[in-house]
Protein backbone atom coordinates (compact mmCIF):
# COMPACT_ATOMS: atom_id res chain seq x y z
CA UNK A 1 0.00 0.00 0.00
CA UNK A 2 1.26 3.45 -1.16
CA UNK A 3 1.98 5.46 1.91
CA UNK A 4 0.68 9.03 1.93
CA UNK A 5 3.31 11.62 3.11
CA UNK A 6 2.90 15.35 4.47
CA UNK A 7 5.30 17.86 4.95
CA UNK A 8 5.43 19.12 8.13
CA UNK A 9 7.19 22.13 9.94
CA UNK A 10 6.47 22.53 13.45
CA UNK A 11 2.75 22.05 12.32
CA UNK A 12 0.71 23.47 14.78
CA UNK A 13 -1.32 20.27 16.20
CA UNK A 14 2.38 20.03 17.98
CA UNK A 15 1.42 23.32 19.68
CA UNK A 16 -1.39 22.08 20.82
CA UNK A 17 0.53 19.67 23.15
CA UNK A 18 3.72 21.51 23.26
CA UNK A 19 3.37 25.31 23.90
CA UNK A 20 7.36 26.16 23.16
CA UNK A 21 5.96 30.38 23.88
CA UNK A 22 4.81 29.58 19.68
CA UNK A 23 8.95 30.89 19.67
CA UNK A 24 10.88 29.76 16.41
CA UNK A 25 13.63 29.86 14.31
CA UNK A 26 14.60 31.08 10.69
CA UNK A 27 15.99 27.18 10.62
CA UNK A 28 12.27 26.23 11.77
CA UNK A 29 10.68 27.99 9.20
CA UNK A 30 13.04 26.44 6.06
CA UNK A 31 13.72 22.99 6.83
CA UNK A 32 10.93 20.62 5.77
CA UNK A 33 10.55 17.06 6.72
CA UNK A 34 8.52 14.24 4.93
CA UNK A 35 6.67 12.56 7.26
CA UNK A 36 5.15 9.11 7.13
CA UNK A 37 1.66 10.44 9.26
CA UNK A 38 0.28 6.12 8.26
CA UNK A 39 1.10 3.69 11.63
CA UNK A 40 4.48 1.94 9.66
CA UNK A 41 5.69 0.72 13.07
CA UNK A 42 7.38 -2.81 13.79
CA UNK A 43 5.23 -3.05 16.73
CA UNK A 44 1.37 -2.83 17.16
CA UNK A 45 -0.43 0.26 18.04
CA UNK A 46 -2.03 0.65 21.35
CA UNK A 47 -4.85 2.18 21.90
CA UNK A 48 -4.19 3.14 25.43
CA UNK A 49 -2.41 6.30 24.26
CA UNK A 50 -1.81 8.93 21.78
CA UNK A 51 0.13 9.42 19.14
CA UNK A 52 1.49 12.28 16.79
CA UNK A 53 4.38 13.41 14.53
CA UNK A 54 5.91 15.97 15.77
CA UNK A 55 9.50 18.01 15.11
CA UNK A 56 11.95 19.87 16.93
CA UNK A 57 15.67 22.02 16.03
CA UNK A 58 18.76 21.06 17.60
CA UNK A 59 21.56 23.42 18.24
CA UNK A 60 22.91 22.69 14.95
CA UNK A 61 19.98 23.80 12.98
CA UNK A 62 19.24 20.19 12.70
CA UNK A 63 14.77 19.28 12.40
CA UNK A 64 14.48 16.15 14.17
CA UNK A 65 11.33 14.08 13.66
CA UNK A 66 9.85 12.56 16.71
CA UNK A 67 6.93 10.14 17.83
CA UNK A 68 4.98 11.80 20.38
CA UNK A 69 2.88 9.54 22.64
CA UNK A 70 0.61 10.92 25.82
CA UNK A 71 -1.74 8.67 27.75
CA UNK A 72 -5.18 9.38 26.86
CA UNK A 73 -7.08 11.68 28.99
CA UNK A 74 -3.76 13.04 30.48
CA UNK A 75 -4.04 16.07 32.65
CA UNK A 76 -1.73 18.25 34.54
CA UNK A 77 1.81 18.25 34.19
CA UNK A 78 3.17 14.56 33.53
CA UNK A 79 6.81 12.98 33.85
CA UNK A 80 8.57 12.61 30.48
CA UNK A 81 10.91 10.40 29.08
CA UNK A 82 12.59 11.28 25.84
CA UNK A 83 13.92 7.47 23.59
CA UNK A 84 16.22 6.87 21.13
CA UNK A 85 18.26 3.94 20.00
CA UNK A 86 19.82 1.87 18.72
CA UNK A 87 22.72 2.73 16.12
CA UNK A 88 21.56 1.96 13.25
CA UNK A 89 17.68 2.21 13.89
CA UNK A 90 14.83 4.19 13.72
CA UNK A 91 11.98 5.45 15.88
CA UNK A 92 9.57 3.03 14.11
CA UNK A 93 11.83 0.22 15.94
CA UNK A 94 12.85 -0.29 19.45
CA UNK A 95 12.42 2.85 20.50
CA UNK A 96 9.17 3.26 19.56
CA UNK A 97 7.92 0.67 21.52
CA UNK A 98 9.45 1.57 24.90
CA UNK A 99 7.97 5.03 24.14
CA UNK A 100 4.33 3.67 23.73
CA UNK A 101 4.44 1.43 26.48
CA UNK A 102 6.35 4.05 29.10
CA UNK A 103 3.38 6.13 27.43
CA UNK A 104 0.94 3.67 28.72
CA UNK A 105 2.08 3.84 32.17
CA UNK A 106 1.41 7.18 32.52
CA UNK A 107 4.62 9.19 31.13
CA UNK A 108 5.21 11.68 28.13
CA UNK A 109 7.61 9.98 25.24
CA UNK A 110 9.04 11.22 22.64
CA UNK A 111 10.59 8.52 20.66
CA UNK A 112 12.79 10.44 18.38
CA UNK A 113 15.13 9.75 15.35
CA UNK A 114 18.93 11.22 15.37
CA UNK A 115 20.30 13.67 13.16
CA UNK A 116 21.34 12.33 9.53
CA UNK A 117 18.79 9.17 9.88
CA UNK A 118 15.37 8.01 9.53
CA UNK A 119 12.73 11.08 9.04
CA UNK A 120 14.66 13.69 10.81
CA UNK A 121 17.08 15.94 8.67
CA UNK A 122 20.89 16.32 8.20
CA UNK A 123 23.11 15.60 5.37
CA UNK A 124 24.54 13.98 4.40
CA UNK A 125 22.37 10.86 5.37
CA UNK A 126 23.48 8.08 7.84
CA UNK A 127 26.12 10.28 9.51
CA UNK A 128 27.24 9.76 13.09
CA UNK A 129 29.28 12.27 15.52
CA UNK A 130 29.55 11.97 19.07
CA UNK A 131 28.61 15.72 20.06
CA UNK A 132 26.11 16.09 17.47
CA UNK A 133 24.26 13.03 18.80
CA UNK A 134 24.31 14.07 22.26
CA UNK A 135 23.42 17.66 21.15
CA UNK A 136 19.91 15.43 20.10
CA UNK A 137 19.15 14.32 23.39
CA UNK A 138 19.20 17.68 24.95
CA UNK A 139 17.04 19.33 22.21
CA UNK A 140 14.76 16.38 23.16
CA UNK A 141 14.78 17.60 26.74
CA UNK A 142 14.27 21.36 25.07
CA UNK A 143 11.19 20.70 23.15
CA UNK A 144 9.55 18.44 26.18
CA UNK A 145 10.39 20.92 29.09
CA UNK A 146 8.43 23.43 26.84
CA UNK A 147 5.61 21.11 26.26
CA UNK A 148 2.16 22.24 28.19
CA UNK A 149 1.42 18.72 29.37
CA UNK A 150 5.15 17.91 30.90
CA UNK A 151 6.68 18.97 34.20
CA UNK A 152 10.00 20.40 33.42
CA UNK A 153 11.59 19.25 36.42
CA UNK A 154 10.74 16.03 36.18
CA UNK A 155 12.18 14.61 32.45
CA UNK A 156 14.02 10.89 32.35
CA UNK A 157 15.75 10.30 29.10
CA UNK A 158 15.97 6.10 27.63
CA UNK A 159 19.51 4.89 25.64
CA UNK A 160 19.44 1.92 23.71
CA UNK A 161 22.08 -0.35 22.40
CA UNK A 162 24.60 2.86 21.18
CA UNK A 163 22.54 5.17 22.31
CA UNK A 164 22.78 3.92 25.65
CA UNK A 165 26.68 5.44 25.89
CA UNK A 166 25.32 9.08 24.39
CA UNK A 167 22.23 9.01 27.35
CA UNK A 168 24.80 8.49 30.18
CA UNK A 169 27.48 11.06 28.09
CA UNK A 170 24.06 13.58 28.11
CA UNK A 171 23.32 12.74 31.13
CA UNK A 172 26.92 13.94 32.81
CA UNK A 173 26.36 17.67 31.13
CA UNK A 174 22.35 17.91 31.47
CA UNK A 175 21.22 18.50 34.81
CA UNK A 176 17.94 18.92 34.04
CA UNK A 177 18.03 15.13 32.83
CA UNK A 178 17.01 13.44 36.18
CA UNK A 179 16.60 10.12 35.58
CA UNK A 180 18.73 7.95 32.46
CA UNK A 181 18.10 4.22 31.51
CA UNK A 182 20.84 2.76 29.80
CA UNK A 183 19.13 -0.68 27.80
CA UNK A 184 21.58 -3.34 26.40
CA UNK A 185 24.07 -0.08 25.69
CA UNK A 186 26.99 -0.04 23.65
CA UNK A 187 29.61 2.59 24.34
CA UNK A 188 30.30 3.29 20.21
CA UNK A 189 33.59 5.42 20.52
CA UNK A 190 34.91 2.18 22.28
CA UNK A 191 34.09 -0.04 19.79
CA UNK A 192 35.32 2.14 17.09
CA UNK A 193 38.74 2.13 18.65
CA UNK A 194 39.36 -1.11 19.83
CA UNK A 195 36.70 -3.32 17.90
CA UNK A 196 34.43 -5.63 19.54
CA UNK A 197 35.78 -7.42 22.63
CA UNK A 198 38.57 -4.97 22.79
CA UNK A 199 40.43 -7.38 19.95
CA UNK A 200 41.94 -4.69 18.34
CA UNK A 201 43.30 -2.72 21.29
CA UNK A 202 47.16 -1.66 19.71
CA UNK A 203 48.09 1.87 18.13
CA UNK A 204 49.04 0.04 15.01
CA UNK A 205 45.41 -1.34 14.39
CA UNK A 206 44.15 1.75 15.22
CA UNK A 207 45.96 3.61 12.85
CA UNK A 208 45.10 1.41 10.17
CA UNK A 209 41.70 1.88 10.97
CA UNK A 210 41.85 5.78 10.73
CA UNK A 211 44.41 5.71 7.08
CA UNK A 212 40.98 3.73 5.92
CA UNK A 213 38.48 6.36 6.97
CA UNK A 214 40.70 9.13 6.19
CA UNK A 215 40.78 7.57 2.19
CA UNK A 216 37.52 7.41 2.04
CA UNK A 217 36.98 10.87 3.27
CA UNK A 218 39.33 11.92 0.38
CA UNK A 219 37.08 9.45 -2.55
CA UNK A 220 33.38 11.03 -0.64
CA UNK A 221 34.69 14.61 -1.75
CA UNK A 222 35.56 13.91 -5.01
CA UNK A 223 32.75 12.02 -5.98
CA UNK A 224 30.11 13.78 -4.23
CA UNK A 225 28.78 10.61 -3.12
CA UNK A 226 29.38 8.80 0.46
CA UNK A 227 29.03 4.95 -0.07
CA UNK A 228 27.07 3.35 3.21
CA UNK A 229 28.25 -0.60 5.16
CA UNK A 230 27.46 -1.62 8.22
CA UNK A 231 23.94 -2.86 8.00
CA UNK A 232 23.13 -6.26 9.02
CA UNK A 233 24.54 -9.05 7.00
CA UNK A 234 22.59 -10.88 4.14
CA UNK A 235 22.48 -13.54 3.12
CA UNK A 236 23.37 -14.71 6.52
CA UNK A 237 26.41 -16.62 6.57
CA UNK A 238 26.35 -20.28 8.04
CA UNK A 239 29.27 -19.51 10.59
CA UNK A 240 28.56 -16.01 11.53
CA UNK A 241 28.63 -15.29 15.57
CA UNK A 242 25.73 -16.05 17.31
CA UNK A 243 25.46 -12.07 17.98
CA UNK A 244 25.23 -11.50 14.36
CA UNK A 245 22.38 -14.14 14.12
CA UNK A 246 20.69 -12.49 16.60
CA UNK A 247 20.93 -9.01 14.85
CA UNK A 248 19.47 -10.59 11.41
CA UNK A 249 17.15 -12.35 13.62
CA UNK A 250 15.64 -9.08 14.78
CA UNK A 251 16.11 -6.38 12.16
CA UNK A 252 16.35 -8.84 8.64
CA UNK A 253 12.88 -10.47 9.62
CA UNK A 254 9.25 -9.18 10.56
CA UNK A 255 10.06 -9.20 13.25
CA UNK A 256 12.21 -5.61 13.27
CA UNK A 257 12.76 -4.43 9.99
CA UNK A 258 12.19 -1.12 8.88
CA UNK A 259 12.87 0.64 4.79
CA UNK A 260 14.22 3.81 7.03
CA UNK A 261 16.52 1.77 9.17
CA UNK A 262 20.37 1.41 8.52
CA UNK A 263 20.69 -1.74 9.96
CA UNK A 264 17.83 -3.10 7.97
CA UNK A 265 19.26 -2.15 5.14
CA UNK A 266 22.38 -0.58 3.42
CA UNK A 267 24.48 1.07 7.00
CA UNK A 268 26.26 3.82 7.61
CA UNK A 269 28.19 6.42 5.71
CA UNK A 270 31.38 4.59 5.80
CA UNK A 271 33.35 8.08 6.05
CA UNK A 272 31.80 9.49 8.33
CA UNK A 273 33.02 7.24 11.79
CA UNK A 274 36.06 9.94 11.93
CA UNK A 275 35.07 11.28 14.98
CA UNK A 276 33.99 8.45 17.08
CA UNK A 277 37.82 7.04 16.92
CA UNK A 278 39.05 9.64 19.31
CA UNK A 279 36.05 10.78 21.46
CA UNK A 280 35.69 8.94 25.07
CA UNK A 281 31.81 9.15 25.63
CA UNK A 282 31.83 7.94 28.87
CA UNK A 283 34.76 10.17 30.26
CA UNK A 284 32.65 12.27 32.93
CA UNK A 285 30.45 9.31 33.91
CA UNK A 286 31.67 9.31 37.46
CA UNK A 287 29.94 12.81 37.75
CA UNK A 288 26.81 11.72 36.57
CA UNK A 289 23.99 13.44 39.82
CA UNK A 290 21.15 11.98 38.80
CA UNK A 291 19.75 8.36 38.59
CA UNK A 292 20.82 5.45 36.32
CA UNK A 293 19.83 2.54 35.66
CA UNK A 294 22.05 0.32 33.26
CA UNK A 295 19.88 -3.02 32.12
CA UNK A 296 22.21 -5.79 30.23
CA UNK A 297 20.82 -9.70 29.26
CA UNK A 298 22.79 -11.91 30.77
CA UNK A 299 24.12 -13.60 27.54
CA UNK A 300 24.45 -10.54 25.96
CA UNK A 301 27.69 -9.67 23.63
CA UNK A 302 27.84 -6.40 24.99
CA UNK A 303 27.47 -7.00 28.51
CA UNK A 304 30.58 -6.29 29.23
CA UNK A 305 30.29 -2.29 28.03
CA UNK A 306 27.06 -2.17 30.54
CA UNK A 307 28.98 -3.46 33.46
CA UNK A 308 32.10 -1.76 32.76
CA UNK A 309 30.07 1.96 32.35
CA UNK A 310 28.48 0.88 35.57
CA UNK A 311 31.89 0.89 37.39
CA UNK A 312 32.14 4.40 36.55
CA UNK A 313 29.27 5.84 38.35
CA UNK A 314 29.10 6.96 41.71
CA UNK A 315 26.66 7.72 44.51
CA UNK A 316 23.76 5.31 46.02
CA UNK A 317 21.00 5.70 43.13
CA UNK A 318 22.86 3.77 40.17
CA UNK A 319 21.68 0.68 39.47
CA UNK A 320 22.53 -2.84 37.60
CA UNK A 321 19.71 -4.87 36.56
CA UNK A 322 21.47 -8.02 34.80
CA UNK A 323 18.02 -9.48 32.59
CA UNK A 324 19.00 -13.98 32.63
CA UNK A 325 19.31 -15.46 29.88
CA UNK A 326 18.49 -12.50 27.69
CA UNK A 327 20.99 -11.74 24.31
CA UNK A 328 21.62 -8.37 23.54
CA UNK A 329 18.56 -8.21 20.87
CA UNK A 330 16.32 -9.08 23.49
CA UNK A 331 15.95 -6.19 24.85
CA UNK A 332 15.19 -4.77 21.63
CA UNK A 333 11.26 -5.82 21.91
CA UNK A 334 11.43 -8.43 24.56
CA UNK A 335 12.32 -11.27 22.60
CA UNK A 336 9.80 -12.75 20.39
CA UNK A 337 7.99 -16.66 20.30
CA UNK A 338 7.71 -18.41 17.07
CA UNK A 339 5.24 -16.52 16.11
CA UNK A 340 8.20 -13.88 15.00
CA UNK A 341 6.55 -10.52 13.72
CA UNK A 342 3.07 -11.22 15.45
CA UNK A 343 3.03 -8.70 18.30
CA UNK A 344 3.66 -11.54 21.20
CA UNK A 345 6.80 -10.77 22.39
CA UNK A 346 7.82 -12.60 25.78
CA UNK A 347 8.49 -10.52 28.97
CA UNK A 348 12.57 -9.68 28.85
CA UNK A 349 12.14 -5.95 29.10
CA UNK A 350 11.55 -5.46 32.53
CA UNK A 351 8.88 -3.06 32.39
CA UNK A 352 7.84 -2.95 36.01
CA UNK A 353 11.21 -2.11 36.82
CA UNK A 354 11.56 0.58 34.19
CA UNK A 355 8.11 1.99 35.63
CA UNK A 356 9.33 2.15 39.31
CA UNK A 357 12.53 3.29 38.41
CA UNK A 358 11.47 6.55 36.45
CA UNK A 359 7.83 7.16 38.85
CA UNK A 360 10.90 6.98 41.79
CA UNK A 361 13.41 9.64 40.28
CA UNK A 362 10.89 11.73 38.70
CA UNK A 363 8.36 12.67 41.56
């Protein structure tokens, strides 16, 4: 079915639900967004809550496009929880769905998709950078402390997979971020410079890494063009890591996969990973105020980032919620029966503990 697409700019249902003083930009007024306004989600709609498009500027003059979910009947001033995550995804994926459900017990959400990806603007496309990214999460936290329906002083942020590392690297320079879930996180600027497992960890392999980035750099500017990898492998080879299964489990199937996502389809800008090679997200974690709570499966690949980033926070309301026998995709959508792609996902996302977590730091 053809999908029927609006262009949108700060349209003013948002205003409705957001009063931001009806203040904007020059950048407000001339960057336009296509929106999807059709449900094209990878999880079912619930009809507890509800839902808009809405859009918001960044520092950089960036328009990021954002599901907005409220319960129904709200009143007052609610709690609010701004989502995003994981690399490589969109708002129609994981986040999404821990927006909508947060949203059903009785928070504001804003599921929203990063500069250079998905429906929000940027170019060129499928670009990453470690300050612009964080940059997103506190624009986030701009457009909801400015919304009528959401208590300023009382706004939670959600990180998942790699965008777990950039909520806890927000979190250290945002005080008005009081509450920050970190869900089967990656820290990316890790990865980047010592590959997974920390198997590349020597100056030599890391210099190899950047002569390869800094070619391609060179090629992308004199061709215009910036040639994307990275997105999940396919076919699926017969001895690929069980990690890698589970990625193509989740976003190659029904199950997760989404046109807009990277990961579903052709990656990342190759080029454009220059700047996560010498960044250290995680260096001011130990000053981090407010509340965390870092949630890792127990078989999950990238366990080890969660409990190492948890070793760097201090004071008595951090938390480590270890999920057993839960992979890293897991806590994606809660892990799925064999009825993959049917909306019956099993309980791995500990959403009671989410709940108390964010109605305890948020009051």
């Amino acid at each position: 079915m053809k999908k029927s697409i609006v262009k949108a700019v700060l349209a003013a249902s948002v205003l409705t639900a957001c009063n931001s003083n009806k203040q904007t930009t020059d950048n407000d007024m001339k960057q336009e967004l296509n929106l999807v306004q059709e449900w094209d989600k990878t999880f079912p709609k619930s009809d507890k809550v509800d839902h808009k498009k809405v859009t918001f500027t960044n520092l950089f003059g960036i328009t990021l496009a954002a599901d907005m979910y409220t319960p129904k009947e709200a009143t007052g001033k609610l709690p609010a929880i701004a989502v995003c995550g994981p690399f490589g995804a969109v708002k129609e994926q994981s986040s999404g769905l821990y927006a909508q459900t947060m949203a059903e017990r009785g928070f504001v959400t804003l599921a929203f998709d990063p500069s250079f990806t998905g429906e929000s603007g940027g170019e060129p496309r499928r670009i990453a950078s470690p300050d612009i990214n964080t940059e997103d999460y506190s624009a986030a936290v701009d457009f909801l402390s400015n919304c009528e329906l959401v208590d300023p002083d009382r706004i939670g942020i959600i990180g998942i997979c790699g965008w777990g590392g950039f909520a806890l690297n927000v979190a250290a320079v945002d005080p008005r971020i009081k509450a920050t879930v970190a869900s089967t996180m990656y820290e990316l600027t890790r990865v980047n410079e010592k590959g997974y497992f920390d198997q590349n960890d020597s100056e030599d392999e890391r210099y190899k890494m950047r002569q390869m980035v800094a070619r391609q750099r060179t090629e992308d500017f004199r061709t215009g063009e910036h040639p994307r990898a990275g997105g999940v492998v396919d076919p699926l080879p017969d001895d690929a890591p069980q990690f890698v299964k589970d990625y193509y489990d989740y976003y190659k199937t029904p199950r997760g996969y989404h046109e807009r996502s990277g990961n579903s389809t052709d990656g990342w800008a190759t080029g454009g990973m220059m700047p996560m090679m010498n960044t250290r997200l995680l260096h001011y974690a130990g000053e981090i105020r407010s509340a965390v709570l870092i949630i890792h499966g127990e078989k999950a690949h990238s366990r080890y980032m969660g409990e190492d980033a948890f070793k760097l926070l201090k004071g008595d309301n951090k938390q480590l919620l270890i999920i057993p026998g839960a992979s890293h995709c897991d806590l994606y959508d809660g892990g799925y029966t064999e009825l993959v792609g049917k909306g019956e996902p099993k309980n791995m996302i500990p959403w009671d503990k989410l709940e108390e977590f964010f109605k305890t730091n948020l009051k």
